[in-house]
Structures are given as structure tokens and as C-alpha cells.
Protein backbone atom coordinates (compact mmCIF):
# COMPACT_ATOMS: atom_id res chain seq x y z
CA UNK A 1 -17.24 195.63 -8.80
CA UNK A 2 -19.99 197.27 -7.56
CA UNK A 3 -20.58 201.11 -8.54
CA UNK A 4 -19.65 203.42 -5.60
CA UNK A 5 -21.18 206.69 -7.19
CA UNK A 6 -25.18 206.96 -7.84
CA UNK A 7 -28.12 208.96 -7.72
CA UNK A 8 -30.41 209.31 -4.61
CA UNK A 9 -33.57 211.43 -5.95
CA UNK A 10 -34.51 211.73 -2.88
CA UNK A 11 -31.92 213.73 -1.29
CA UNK A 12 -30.92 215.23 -4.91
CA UNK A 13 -27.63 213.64 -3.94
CA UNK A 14 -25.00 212.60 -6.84
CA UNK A 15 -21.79 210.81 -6.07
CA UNK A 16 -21.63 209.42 -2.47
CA UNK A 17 -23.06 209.78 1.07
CA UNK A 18 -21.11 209.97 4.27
CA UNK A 19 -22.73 208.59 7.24
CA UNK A 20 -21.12 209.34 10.34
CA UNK A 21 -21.03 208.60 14.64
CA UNK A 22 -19.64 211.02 16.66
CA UNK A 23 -19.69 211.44 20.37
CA UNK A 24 -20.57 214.94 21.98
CA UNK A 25 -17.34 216.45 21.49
CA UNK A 26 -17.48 215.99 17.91
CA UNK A 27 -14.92 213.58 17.86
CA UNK A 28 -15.26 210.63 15.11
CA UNK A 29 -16.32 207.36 16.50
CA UNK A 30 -17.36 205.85 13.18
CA UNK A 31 -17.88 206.58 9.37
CA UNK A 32 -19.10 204.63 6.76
CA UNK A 33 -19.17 206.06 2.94
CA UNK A 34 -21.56 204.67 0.58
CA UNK A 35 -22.98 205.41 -2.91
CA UNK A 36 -25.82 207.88 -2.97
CA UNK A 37 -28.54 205.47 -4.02
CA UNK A 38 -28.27 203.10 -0.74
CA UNK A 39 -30.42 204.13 1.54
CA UNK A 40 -30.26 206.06 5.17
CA UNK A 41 -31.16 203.32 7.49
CA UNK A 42 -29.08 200.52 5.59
CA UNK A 43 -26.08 202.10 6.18
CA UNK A 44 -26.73 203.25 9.60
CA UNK A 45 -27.39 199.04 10.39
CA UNK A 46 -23.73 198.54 9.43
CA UNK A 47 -22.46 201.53 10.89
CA UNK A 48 -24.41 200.75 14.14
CA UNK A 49 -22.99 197.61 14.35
CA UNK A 50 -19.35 198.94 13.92
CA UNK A 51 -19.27 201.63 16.46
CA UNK A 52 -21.36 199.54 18.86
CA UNK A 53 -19.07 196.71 19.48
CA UNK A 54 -16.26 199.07 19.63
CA UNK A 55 -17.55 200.94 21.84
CA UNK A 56 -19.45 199.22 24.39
CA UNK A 57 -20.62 202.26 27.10
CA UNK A 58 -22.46 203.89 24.08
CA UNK A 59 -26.10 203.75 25.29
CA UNK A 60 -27.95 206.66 23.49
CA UNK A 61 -27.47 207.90 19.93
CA UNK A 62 -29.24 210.72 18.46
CA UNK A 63 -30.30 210.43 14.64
CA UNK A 64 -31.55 213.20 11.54
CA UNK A 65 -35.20 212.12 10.34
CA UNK A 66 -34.05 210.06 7.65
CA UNK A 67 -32.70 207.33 10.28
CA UNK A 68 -36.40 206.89 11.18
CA UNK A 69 -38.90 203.83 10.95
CA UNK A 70 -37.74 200.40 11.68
CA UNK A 71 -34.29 201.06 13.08
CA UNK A 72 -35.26 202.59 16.61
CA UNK A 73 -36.17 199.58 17.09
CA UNK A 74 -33.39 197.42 15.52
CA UNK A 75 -30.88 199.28 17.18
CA UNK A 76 -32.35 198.95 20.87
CA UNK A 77 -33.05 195.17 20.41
CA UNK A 78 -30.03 193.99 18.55
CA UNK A 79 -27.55 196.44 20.15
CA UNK A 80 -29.42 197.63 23.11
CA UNK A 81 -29.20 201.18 22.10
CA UNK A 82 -31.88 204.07 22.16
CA UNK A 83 -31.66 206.32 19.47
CA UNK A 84 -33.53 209.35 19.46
CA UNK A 85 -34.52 210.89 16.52
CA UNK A 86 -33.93 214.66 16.48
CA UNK A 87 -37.59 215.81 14.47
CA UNK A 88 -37.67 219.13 12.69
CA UNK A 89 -40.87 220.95 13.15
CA UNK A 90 -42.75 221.78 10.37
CA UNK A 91 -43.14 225.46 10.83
CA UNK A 92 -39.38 225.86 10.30
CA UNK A 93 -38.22 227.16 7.05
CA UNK A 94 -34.95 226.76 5.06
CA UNK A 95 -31.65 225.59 6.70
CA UNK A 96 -31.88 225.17 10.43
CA UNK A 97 -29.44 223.50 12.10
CA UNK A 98 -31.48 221.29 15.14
CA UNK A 99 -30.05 220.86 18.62
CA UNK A 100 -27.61 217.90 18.95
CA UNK A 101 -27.58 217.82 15.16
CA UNK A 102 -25.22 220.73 15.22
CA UNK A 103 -22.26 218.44 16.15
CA UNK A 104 -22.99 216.43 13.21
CA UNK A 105 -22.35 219.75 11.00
CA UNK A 106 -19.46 221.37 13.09
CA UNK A 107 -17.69 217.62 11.45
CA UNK A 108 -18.41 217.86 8.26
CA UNK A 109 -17.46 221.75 8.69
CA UNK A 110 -14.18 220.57 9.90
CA UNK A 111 -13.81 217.88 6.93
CA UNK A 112 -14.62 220.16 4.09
CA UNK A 113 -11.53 222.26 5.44
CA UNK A 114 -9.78 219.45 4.08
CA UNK A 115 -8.94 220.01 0.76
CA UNK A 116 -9.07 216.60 -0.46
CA UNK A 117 -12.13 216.26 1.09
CA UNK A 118 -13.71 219.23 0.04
CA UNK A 119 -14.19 217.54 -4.02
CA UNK A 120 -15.34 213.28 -4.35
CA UNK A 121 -11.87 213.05 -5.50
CA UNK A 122 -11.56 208.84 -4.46
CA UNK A 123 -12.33 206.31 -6.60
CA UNK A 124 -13.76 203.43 -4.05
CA UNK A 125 -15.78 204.20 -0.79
CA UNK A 126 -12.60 202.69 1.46
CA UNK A 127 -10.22 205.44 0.75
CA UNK A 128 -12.60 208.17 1.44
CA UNK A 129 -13.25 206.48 4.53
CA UNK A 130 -9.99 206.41 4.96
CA UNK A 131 -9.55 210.37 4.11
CA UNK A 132 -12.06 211.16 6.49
CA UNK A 133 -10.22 209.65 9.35
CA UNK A 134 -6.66 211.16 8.50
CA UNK A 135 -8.55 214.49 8.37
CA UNK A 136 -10.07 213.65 11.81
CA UNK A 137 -6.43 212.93 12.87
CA UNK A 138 -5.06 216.17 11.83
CA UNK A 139 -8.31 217.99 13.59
CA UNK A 140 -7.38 216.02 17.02
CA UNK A 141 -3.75 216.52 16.73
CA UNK A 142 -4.05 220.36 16.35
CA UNK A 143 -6.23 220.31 19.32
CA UNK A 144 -3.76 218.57 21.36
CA UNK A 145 -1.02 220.68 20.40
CA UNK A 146 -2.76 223.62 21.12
CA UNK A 147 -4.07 223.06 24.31
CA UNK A 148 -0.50 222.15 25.82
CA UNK A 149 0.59 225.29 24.28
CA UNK A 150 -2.17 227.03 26.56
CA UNK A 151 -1.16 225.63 29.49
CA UNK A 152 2.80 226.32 29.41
């Protein structure tokens, strides 16, 4: 069995890392957990993959700087995607959220409401998975409710 909690220096990560496709709503499309010590653009192959033969209009994607390097160009040959890599500047200091990449955080601001989700509380990567998307339920379910409320 392999180990689904490790280090990633580079991030100063322990545990796991959630990688994550949303559209521009903020609405999930795809997640993927893995342990900290696989690596950004790994992942994001797989997850790719997932979310682009289940959904078949997606044409653009927009990506953090870590998605960088040889996957811009993975993703538009083998999928026919373009993924655009949202670039901090380097005169910006401390935490900054970047256009587009404010989505990303408004989810995982929504997911750490969760209170399971909140601690790395799951033993293998498939249930957190799987607690991610019953938290995502809950989120779209209380938007639904409320906006028939505001219409009556």
C-alpha cells in the first residue's frame, strides 16, 4: 500500500495536497488528492485527463505557477486544451490572491467550513476525495435552496 501522507520541501507541505478544477462559478468539476511529495504537474496529468473527457466543451483552463513547464504543452496536444498560467509578479509581497486564482481560494474557503475537512482526518486519498465532493454537495444544495427562497 502505498503511503498517502509525505513531505513536499518544497511547498513546506506535510500530509496531503488537494488539486482541484473548477469552472468560473466555483463549482467543482474535478479533484484529485494526493500525498504531499508527488509533484504539481503529475497530478494535474491525471486530473486533466479526468475532467477533460467528462467534460468535453472545456477549452481553456487557467493554472498557479507550479502547473508550469512541460504541461502547457501536454495538455493542448493530448487534450486540446490551453491552459494559461496565471504568473505572479515579482514585485508583489506576501499573500496576494491573483485574478482568476481567486476562485480557486473562494473553494477551498468553502471546504475548510467543513469541519471534517478543516483537519487530514482520512486515512486513504479516496475518501477525502470523496469528502470534498459531499462538502461541494452541501455548498450547491444551500445555494439552490436559497435562491428559490428569493424568488417566492
Amino acid at each position: 500500500m502505498p503511503l498517502s501522507r509525505c513531505r513536499d520541501n518544497g511547498k513546506q507541505i506535510n500530509g496531503r495536497k488537494r488539486h482541484v478544477v473548477v469552472d468560473t462559478l466555483g463549482l467543482l468539476l474535478g479533484v484529485m488528492v494526493t500525498s504531499a511529495d508527488v509533484g504539481d504537474r503529475a497530478a494535474a496529468q491525471v486530473l486533466l485527463h479526468q475532467v477533460a473527457d467528462a467534460h468535453c466543451r472545456l477549452a481553456l483552463v487557467w493554472a498557479d505557477g507550479g502547473y508550469t513547464g512541460s504541461l502547457v504543452e501536454y495538455c493542448l496536444v493530448t487534450f486540446a486544451l490551453v491552459l494559461a498560467i496565471v504568473k505572479r509578479s515579482d514585485d508583489m509581497r506576501g499573500f496576494v490572491v491573483l485574478p482568476k486564482r481567486w476562485i480557486v481560494e473562494r473553494l477551498f474557503a468553502h471546504l475548510m467550513r467543513t469541519r471534517r475537512l478543516a483537519r487530514d482526518f482520512e486515512r486513504r486519498t479516496a475518501s477525502a476525495e470523496a469528502m470534498i465532493y459531499w462538502s461541494m454537495i452541501l455548498l450547491m444544495t444551500r445555494r439552490l435552496a436559497r435562491s428559490r427562497s428569493a424568488r417566492a
